[in-house]
C-alpha atoms as a PDB file:
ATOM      1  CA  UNK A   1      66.291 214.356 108.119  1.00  0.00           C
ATOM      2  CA  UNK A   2      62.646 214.479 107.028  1.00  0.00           C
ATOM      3  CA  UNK A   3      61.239 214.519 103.730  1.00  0.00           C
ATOM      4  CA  UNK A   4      57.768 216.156 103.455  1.00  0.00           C
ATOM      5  CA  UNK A   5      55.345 214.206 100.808  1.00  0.00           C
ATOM      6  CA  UNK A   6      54.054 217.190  99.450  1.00  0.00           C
ATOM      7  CA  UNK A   7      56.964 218.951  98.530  1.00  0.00           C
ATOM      8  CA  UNK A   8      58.332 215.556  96.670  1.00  0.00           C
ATOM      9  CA  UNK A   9      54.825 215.443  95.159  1.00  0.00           C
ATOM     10  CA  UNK A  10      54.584 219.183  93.771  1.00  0.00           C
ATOM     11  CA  UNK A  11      57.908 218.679  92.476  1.00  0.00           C
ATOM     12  CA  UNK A  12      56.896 216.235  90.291  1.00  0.00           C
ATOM     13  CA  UNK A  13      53.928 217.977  89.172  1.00  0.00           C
ATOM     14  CA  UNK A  14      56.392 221.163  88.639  1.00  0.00           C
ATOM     15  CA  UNK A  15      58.572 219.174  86.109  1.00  0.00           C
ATOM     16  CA  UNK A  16      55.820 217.558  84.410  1.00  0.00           C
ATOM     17  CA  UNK A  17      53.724 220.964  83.772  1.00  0.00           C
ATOM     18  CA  UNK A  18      56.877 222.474  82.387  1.00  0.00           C
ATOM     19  CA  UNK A  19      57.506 219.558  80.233  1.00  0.00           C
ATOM     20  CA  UNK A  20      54.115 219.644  78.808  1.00  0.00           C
ATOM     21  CA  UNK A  21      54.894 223.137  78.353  1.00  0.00           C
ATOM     22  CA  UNK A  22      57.685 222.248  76.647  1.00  0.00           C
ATOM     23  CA  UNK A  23      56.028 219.781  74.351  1.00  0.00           C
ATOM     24  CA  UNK A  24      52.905 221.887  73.479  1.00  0.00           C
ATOM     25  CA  UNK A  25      54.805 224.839  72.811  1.00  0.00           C
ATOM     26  CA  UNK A  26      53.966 226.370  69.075  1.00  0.00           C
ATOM     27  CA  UNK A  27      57.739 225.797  67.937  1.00  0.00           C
ATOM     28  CA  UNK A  28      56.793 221.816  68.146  1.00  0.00           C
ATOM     29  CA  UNK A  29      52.646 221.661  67.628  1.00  0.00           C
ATOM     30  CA  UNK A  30      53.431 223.451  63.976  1.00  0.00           C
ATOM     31  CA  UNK A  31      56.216 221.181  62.426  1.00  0.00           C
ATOM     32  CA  UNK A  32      56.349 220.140  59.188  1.00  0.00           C
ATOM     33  CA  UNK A  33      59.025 217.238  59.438  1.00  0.00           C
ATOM     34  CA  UNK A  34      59.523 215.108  61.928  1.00  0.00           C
ATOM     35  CA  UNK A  35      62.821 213.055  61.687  1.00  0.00           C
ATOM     36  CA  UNK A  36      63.286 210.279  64.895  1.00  0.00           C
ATOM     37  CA  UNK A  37      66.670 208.535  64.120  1.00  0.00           C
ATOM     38  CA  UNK A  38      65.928 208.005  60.371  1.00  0.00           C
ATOM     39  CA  UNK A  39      69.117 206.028  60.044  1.00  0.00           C
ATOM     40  CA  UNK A  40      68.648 203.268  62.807  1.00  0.00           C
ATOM     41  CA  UNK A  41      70.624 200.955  63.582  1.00  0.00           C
ATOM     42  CA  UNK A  42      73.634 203.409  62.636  1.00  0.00           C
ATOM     43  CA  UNK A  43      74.788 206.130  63.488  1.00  0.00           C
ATOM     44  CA  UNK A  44      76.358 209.355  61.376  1.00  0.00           C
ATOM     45  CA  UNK A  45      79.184 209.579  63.262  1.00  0.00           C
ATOM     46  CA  UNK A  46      81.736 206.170  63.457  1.00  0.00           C
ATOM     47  CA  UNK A  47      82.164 206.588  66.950  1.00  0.00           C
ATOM     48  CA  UNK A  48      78.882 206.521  68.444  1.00  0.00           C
ATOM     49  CA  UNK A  49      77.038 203.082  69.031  1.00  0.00           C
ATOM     50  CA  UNK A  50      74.119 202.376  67.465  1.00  0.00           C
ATOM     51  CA  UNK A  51      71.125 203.065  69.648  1.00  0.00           C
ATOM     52  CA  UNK A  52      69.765 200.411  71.907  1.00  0.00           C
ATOM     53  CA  UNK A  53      65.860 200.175  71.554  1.00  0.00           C
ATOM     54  CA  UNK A  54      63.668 201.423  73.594  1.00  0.00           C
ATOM     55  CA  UNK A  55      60.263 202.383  73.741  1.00  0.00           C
ATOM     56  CA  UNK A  56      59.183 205.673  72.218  1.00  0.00           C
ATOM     57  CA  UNK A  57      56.067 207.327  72.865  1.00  0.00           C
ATOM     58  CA  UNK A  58      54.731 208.640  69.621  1.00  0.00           C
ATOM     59  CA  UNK A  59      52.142 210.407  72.133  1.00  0.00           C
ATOM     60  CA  UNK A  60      55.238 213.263  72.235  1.00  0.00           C
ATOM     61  CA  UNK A  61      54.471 214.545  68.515  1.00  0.00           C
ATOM     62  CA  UNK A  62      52.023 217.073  69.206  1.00  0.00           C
ATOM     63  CA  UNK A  63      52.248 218.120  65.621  1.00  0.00           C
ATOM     64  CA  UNK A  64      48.952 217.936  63.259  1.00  0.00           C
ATOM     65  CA  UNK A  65      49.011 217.439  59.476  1.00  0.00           C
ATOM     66  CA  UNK A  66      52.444 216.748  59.453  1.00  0.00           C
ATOM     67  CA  UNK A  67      54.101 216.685  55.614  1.00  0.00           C
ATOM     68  CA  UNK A  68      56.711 213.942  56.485  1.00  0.00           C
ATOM     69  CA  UNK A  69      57.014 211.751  59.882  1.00  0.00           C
ATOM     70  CA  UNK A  70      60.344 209.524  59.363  1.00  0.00           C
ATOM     71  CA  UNK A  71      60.196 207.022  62.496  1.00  0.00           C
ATOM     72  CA  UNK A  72      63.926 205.542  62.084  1.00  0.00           C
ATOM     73  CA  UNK A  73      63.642 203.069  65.091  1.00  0.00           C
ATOM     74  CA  UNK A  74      61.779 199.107  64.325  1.00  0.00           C
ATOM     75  CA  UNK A  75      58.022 200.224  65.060  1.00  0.00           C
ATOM     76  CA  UNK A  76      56.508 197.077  66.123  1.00  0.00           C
ATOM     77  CA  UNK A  77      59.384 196.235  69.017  1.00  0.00           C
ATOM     78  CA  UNK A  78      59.499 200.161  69.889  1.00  0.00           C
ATOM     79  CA  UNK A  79      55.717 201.100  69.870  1.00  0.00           C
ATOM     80  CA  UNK A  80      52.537 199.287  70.611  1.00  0.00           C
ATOM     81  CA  UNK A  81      48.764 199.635  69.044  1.00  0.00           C
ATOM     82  CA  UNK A  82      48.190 202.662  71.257  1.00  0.00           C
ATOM     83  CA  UNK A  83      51.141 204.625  70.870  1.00  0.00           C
ATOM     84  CA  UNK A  84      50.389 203.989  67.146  1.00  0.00           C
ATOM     85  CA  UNK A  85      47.034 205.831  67.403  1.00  0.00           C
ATOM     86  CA  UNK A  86      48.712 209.018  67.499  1.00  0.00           C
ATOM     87  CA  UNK A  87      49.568 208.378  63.419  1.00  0.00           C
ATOM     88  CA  UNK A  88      45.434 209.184  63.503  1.00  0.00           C
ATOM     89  CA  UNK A  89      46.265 212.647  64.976  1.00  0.00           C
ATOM     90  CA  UNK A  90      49.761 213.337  63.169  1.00  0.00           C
ATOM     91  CA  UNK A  91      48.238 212.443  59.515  1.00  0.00           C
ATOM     92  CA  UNK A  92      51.316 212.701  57.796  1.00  0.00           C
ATOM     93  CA  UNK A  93      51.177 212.926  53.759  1.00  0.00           C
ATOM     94  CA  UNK A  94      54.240 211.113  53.709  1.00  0.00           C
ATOM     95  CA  UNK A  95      55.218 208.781  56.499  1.00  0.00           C
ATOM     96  CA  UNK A  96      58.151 206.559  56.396  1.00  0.00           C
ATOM     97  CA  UNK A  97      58.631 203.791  58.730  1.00  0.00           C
ATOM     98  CA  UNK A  98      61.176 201.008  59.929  1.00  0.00           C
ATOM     99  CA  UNK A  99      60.513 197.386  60.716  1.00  0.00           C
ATOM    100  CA  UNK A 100      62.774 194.705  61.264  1.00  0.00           C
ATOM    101  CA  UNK A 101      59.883 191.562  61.393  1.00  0.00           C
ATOM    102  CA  UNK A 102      57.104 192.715  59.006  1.00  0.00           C
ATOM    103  CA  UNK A 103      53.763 191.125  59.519  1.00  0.00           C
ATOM    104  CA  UNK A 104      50.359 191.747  58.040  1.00  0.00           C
ATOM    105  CA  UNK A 105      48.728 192.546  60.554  1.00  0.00           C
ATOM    106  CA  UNK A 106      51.241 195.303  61.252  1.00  0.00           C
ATOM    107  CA  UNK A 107      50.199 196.826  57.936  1.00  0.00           C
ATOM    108  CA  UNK A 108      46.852 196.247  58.680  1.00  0.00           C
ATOM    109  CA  UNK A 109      47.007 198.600  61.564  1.00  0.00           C
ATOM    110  CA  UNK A 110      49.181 200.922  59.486  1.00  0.00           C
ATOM    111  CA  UNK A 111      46.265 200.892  56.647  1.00  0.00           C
ATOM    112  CA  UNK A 112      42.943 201.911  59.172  1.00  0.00           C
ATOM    113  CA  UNK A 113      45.313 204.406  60.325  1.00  0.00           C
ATOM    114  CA  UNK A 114      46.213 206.542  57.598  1.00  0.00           C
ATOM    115  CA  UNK A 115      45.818 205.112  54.535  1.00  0.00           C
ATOM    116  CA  UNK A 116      43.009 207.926  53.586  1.00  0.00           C
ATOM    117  CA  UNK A 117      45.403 210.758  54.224  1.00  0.00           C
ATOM    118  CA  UNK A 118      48.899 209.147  53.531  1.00  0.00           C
ATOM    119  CA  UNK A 119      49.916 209.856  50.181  1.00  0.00           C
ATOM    120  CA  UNK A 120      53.064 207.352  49.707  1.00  0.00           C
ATOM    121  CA  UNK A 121      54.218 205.049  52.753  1.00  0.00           C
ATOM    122  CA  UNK A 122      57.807 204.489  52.726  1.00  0.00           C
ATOM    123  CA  UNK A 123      58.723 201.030  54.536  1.00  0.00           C
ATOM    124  CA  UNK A 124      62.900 200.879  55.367  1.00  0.00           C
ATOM    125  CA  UNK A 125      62.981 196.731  55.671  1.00  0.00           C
ATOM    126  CA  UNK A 126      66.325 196.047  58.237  1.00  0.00           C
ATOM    127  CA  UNK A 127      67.654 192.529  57.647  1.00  0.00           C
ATOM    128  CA  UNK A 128      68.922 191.961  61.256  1.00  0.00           C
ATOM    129  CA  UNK A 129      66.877 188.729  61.663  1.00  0.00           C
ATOM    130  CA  UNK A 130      64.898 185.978  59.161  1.00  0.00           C
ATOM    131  CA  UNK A 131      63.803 187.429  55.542  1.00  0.00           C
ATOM    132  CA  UNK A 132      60.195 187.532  55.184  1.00  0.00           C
ATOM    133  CA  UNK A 133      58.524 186.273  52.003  1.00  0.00           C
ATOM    134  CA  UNK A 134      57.755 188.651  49.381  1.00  0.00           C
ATOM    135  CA  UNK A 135      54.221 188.611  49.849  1.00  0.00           C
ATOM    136  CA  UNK A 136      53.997 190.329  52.912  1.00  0.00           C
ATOM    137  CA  UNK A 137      55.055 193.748  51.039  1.00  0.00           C
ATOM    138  CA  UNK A 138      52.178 193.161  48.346  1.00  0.00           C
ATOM    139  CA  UNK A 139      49.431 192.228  50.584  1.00  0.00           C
ATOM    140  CA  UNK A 140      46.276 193.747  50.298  1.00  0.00           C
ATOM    141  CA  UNK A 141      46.209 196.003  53.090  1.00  0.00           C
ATOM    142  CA  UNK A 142      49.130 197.759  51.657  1.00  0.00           C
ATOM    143  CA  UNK A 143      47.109 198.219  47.952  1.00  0.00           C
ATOM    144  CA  UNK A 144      45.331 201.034  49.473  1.00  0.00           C
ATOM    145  CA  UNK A 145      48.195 203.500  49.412  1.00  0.00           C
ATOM    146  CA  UNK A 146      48.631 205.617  46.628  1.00  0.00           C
ATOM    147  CA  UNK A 147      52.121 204.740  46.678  1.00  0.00           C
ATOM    148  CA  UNK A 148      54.815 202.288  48.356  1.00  0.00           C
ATOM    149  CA  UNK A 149      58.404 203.338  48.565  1.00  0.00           C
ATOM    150  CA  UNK A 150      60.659 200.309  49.836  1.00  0.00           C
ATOM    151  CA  UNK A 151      64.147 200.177  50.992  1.00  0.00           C
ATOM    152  CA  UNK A 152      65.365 197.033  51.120  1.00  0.00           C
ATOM    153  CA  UNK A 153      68.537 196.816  54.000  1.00  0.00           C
ATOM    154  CA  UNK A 154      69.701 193.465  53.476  1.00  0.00           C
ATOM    155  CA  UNK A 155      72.776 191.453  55.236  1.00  0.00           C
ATOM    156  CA  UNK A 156      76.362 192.443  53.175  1.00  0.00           C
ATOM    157  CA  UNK A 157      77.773 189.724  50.731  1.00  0.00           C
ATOM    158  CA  UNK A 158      79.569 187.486  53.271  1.00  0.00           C
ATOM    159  CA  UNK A 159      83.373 186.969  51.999  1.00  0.00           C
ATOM    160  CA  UNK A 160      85.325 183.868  51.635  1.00  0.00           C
ATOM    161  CA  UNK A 161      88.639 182.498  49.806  1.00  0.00           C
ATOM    162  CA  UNK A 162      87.919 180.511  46.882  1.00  0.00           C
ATOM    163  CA  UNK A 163      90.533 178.810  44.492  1.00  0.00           C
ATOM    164  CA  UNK A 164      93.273 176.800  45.382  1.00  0.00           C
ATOM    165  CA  UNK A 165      97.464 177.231  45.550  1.00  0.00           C
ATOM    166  CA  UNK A 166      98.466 180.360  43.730  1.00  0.00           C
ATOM    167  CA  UNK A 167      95.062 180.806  42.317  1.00  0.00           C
ATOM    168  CA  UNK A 168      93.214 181.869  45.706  1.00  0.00           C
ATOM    169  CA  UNK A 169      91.008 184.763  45.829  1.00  0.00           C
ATOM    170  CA  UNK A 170      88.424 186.435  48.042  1.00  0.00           C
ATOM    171  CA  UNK A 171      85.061 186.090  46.621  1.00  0.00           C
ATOM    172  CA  UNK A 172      81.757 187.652  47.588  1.00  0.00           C
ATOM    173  CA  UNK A 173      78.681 185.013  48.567  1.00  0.00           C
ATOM    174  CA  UNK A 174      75.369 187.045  48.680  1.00  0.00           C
ATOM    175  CA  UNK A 175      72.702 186.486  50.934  1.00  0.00           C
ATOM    176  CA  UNK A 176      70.631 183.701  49.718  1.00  0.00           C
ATOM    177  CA  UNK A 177      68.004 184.909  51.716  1.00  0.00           C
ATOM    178  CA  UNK A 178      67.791 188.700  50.761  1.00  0.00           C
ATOM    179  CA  UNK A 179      68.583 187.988  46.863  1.00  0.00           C
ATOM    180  CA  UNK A 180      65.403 185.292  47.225  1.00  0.00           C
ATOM    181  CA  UNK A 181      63.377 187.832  48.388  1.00  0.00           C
ATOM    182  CA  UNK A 182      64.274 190.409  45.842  1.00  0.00           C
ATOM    183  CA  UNK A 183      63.529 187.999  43.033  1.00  0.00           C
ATOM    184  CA  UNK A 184      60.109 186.635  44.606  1.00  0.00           C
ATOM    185  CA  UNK A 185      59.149 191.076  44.892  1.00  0.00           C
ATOM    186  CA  UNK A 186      60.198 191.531  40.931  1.00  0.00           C
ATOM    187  CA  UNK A 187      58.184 188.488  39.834  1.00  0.00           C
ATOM    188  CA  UNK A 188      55.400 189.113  41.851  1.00  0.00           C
ATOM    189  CA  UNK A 189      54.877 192.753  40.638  1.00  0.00           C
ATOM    190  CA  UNK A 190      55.413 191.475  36.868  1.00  0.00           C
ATOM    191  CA  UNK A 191      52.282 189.146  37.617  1.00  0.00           C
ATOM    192  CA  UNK A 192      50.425 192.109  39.078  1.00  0.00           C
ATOM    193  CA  UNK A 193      47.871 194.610  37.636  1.00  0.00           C
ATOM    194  CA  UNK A 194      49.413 197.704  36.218  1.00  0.00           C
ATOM    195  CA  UNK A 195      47.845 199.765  38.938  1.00  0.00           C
ATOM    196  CA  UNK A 196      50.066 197.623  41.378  1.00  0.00           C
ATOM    197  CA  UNK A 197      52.932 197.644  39.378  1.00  0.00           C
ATOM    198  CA  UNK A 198      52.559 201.793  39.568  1.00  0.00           C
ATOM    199  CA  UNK A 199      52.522 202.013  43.421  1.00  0.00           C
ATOM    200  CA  UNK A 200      55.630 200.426  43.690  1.00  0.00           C
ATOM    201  CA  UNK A 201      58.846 202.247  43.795  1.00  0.00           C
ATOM    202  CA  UNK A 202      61.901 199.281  45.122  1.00  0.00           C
ATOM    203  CA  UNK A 203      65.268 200.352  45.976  1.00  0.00           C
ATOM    204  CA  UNK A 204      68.161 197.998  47.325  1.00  0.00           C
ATOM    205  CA  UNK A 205      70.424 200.065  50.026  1.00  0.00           C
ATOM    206  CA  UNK A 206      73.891 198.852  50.055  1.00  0.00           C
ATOM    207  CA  UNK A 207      76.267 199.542  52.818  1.00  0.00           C
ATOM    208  CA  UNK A 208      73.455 200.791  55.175  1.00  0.00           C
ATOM    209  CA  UNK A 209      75.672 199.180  58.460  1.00  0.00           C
ATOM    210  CA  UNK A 210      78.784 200.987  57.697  1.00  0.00           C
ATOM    211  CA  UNK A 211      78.534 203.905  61.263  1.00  0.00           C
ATOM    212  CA  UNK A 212      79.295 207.135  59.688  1.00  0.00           C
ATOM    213  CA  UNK A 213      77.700 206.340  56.038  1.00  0.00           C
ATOM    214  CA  UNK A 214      74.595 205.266  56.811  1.00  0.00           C
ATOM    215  CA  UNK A 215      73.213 208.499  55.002  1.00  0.00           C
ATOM    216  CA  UNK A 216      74.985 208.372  52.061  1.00  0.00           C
ATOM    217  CA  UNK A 217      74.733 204.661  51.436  1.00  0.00           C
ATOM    218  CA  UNK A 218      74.368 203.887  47.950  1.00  0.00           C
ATOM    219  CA  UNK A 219      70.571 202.477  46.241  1.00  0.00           C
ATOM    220  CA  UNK A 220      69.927 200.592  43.192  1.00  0.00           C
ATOM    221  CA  UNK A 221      66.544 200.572  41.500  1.00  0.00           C
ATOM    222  CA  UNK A 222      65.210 197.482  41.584  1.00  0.00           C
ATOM    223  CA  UNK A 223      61.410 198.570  40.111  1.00  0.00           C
ATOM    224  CA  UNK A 224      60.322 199.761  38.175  1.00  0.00           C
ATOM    225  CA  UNK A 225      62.778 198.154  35.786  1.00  0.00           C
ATOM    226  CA  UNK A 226      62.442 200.999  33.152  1.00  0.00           C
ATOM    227  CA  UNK A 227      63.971 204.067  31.930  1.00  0.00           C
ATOM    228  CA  UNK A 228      67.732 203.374  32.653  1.00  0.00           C
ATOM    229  CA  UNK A 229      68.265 199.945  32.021  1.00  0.00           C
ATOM    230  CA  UNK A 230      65.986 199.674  29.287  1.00  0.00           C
ATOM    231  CA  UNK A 231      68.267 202.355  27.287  1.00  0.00           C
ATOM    232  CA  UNK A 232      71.240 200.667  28.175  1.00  0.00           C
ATOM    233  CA  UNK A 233      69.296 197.622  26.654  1.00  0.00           C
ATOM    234  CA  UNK A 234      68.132 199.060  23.477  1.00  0.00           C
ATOM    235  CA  UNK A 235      71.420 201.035  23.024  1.00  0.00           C
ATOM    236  CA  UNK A 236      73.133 197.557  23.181  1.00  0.00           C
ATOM    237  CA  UNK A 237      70.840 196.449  20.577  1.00  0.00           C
ATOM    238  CA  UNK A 238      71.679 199.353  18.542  1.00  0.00           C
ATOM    239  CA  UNK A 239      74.886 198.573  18.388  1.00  0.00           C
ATOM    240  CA  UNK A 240      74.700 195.092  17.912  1.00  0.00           C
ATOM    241  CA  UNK A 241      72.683 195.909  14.727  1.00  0.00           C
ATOM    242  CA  UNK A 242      75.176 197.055  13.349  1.00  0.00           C
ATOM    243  CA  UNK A 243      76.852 195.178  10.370  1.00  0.00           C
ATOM    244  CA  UNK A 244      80.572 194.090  10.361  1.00  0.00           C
ATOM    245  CA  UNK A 245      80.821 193.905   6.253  1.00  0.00           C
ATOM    246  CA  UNK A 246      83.188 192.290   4.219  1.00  0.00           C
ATOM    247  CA  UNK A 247      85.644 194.728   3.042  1.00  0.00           C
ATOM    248  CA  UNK A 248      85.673 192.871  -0.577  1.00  0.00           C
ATOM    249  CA  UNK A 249      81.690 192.308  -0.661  1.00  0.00           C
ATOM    250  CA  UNK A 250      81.995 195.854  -2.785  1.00  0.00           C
ATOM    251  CA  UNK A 251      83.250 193.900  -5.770  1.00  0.00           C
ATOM    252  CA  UNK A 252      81.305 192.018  -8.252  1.00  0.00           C
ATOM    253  CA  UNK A 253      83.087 188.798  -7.428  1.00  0.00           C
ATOM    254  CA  UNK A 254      81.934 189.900  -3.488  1.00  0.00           C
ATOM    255  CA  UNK A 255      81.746 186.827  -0.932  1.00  0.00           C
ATOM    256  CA  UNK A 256      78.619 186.622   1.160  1.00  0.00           C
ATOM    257  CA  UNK A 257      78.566 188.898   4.144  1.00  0.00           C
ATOM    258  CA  UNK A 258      80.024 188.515   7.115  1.00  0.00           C
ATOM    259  CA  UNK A 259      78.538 189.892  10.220  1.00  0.00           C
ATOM    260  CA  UNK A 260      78.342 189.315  14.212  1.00  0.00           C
ATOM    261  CA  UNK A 261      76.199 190.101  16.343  1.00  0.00           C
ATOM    262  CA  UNK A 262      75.762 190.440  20.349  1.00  0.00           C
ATOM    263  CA  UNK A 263      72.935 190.979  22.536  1.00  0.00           C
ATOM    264  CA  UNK A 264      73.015 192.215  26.082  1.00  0.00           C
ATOM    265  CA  UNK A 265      70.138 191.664  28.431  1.00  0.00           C
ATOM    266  CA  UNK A 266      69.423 192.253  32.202  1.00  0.00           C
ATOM    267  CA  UNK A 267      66.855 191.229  34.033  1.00  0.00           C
ATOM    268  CA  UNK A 268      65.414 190.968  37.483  1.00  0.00           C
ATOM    269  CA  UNK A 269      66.717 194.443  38.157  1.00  0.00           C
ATOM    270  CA  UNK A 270      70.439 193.407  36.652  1.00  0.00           C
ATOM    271  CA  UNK A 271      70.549 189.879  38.798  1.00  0.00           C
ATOM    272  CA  UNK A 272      70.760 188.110  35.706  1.00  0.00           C
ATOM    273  CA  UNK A 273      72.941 189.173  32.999  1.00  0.00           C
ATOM    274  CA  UNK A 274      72.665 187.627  29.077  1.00  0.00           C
ATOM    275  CA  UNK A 275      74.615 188.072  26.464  1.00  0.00           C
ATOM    276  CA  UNK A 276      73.433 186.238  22.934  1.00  0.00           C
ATOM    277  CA  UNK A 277      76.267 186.052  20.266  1.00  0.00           C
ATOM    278  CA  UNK A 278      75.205 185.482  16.691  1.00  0.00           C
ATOM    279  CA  UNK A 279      77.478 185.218  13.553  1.00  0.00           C
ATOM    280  CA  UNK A 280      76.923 184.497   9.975  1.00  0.00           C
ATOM    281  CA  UNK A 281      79.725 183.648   7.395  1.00  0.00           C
END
């Protein structure tokens, strides 16, 4: 049997015209979101693995002046510096991106790239390996966004029994590690300028490895610490204003007041709870 070169040769070329074709066509070159598996490492459905990584060439997105490019998979272990270039070309408004070992120099890159015509970079941090330090999500390159969205995927509490005899019970350790980092990010933006306290926007995602949930896994706020938990702040105050009087003090032979009075405060995004108790007799 004999296998003529050319006819293996204009195969090739066949397949790859048609899947240039394919990729320049106007249904893909005028997109205004771009979604690559937003939710990596899990999956929607709870029996499908996660996806191994592999390299992606961002060279496929033909689009221009893209509104949103959400790049689920780690981008510096699935792209290199010139895949990357082709952010340059997409110049999303809002681009959201995953990275499992953030550096600066990775932002850096990220920064010459499209910080001009990026209007809020949204970083999904995936605790699979060591915790960075806080500082590496307020360096400087990263202060020339308008805005910084960050989703914080850290490890699960890790359980254990605690107690002994009848009293045993499962209780919930938290990741030293992740809850360190949280608390270096909330004390480092309440040192900051107010400009830098503005671009932030901090959310922790709980329950993010759970296959099948991955999209509906719940957030807390972690910063700006406003809004919500200060009401639920001054509302306790509020309360605890209020005066607990004597039911005699109406009459002229009235004993001194009596009142209590409790204080509720949270802070570092509701890591530390205080209450303060007060009484007078």
């Amino acid at each position: 049997m004999q296998v003529c070169i050319d006819d293996i040769v204009g195969s090739i070329i066949r397949s790859a015209n048609r899947l240039d074709t394919i990729i320049n066509h106007p249904g893909f070159t005028n997109l205004k979101t771009v979604n690559i598996l937003p939710d990596y490492p899990t999956s929607f459905h709870p029996l499908v693995f996660p996806t191994p990584i592999f390299p992606f060439g961002l060279q496929l997105v033909r689009t221009k002046s893209l509104v949103r490019f959400n790049y689920g998979m780690p981008l510096e272990s699935t792209t290199n510096p010139s895949s990357r270039q082709q952010f340059k070309i997409m110049q999303p408004r809002y681009l959201d991106i995953t990275t499992v070992t953030p550096t600066v120099e990775l932002f850096t890159e990220i920064k010459d790239l499209v910080a001009s015509t990026t209007d809020t970079l949204s970083i999904r941090f995936v605790s699979v390996r060591a915790v960075p330090h806080a500082s590496i999500f307020l360096c400087a390159p990263l202060q020339e966004f308008k805005r910084i969205d960050l989703y914080l995927n850290l490890r699960r509490p890790t359980r254990r029994l605690a107690g002994e005899g009848d009293s045993r019970h499962i209780v919930d350790e938290l990741d030293a590690a992740g809850q360190r980092l949280i608390t270096q990010l909330i004390d480092g933006l309440e040192l900051s300028d107010q400009e830098t306290q503005a671009r932030y926007r901090i959310w922790r995602v709980d329950d993010w490895d759970l296959a099948g949930s991955a999209h509906a896994a719940p957030r807390t706020r972690l910063w700006p610490v406003l809004d919500d938990q200060l009401e639920e702040a001054s509302s306790g105050n509020a309360k605890s204003d209020q005066t607990v009087a004597n039911p005699e003090s109406s009459k002229a032979t009235a004993k001194p007041q009596r009142w209590e009075r409790e204080t509720n405060l949270r802070l570092l995004g509701g890591l530390i709870n205080l209450r303060l108790e007060s009484k007078k007799r």
